[in-house]
Protein backbone atom coordinates (compact mmCIF):
# COMPACT_ATOMS: atom_id res chain seq x y z
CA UNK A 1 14.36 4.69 -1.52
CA UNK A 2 15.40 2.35 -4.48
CA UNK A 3 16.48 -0.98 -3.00
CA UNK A 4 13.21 -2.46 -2.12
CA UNK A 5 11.51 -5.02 -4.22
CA UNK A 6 8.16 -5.27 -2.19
CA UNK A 7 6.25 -3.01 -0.43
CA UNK A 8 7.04 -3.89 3.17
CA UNK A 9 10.43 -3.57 2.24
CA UNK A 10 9.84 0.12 0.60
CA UNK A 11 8.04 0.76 3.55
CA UNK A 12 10.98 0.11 6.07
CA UNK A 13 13.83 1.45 4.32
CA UNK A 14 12.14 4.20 3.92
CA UNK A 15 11.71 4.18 7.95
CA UNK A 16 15.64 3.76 8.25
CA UNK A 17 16.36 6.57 5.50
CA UNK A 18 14.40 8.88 7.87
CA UNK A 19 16.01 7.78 10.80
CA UNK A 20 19.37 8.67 9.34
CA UNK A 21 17.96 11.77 9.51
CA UNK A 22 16.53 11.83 12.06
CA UNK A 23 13.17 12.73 11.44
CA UNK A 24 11.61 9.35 12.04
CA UNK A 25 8.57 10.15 14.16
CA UNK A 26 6.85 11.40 11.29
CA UNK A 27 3.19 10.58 11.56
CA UNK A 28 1.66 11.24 8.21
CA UNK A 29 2.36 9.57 5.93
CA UNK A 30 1.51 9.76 2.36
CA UNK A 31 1.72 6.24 -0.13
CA UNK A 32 1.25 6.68 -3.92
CA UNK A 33 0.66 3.59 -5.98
CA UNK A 34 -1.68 1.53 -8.45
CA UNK A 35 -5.28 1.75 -8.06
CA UNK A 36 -5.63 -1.64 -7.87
CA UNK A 37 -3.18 -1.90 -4.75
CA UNK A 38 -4.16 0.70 -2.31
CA UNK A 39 -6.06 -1.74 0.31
CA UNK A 40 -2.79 -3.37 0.06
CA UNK A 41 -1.22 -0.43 0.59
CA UNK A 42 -2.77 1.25 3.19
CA UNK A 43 -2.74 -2.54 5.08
CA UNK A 44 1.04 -2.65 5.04
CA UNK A 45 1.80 0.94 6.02
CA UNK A 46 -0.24 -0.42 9.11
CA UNK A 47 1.61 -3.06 10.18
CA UNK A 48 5.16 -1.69 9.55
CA UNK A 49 4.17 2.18 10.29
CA UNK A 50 1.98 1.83 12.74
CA UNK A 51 2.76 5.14 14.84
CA UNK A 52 1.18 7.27 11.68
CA UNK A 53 -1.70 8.59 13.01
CA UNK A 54 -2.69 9.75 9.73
CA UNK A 55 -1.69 7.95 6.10
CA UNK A 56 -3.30 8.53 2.53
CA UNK A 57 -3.18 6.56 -0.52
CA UNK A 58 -3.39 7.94 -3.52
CA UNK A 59 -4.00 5.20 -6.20
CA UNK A 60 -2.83 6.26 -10.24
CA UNK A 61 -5.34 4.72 -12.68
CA UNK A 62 -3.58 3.95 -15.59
CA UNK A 63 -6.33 1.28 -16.67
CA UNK A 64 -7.74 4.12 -19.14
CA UNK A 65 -11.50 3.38 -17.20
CA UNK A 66 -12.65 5.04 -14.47
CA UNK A 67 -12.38 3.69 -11.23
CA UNK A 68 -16.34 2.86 -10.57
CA UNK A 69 -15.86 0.92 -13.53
CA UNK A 70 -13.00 -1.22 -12.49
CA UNK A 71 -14.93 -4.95 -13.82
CA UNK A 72 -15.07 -3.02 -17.82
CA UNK A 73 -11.38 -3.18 -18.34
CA UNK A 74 -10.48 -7.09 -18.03
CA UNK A 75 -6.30 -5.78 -17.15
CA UNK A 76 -8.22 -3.75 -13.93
CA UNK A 77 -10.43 -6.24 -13.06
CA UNK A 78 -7.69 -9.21 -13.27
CA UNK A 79 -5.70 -7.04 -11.38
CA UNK A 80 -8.33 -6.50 -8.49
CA UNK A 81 -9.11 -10.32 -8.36
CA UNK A 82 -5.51 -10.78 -7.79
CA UNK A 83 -4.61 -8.09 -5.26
CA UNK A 84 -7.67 -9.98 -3.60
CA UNK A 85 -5.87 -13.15 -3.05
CA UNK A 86 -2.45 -11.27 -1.99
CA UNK A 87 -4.40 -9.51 0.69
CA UNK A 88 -5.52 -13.29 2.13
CA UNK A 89 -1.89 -14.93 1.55
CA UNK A 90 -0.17 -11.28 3.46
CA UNK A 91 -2.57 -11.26 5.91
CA UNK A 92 -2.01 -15.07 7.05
CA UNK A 93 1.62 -14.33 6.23
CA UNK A 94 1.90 -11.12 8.95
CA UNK A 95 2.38 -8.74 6.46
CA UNK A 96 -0.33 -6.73 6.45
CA UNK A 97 -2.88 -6.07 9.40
CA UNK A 98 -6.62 -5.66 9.08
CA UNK A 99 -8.10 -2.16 8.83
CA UNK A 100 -11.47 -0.74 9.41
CA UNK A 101 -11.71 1.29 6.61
CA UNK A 102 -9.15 3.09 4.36
C-alpha cells in the first residue's frame, strides 16, 4: 500500500487491497513501525481491524538506546511525550479505541 499518509488510512487501504483479492478475512495481522508508535499502532489496528483476533507490533528502534532506556536519548523521549498526546487527541477524535494491554 503506498497512498496513505496516516495510519488509519494505511490501515484501510490495506483492507481494500485484500479485498480485491479476496482474502479479506484475514485475522492476524502483523504492524511494523517506530518504537515510539506501537500503542498507537496496535490502538488503530483496533478500531479499523477489529475482526483480527490476533495482531503484533513490532516496533524498529532506530534511537541508537535501548528500549528500557527510552528517557536517555532526548529524540526517543520527545518522541514518546508526543505519541502521548496523539493517543489523547485520536482517542477523543475516534481514531483509535482503548486496549487492555498490547
Amino acid at each position: 500500500e503506498t497512498r496513505a499518509q496516516n495510519t488509519p488510512q494505511n490501515i484501510c487501504f490495506s483492507l481494500d487491497l485484500l479485498r480485491e483479492q479476496q482474502i479479506d478475512t484475514a485475522t492476524t495481522v502483523l504492524g511494523i513501525g517506530k518504537l515510539c508508535s506501537v500503542r498507537r499502532y496496535y490502538m488503530t489496528l483496533a478500531r479499523y481491524w477489529p475482526h483480527a483476533k490476533r495482531t503484533c507490533v513490532h516496533g524498529v528502534n532506530y534511537f541508537g538506546v535501548p528500549k528500557s532506556a527510552w528517557w536517555k536519548s532526548d529524540e526517543f523521549r520527545e518522541r514518546v511525550f508526543g505519541e502521548l498526546a496523539k493517543l489523547e487527541l485520536y482517542l477523543s477524535k475516534g481514531d483509535l479505541v482503548e486496549v487492555e494491554s498490547f
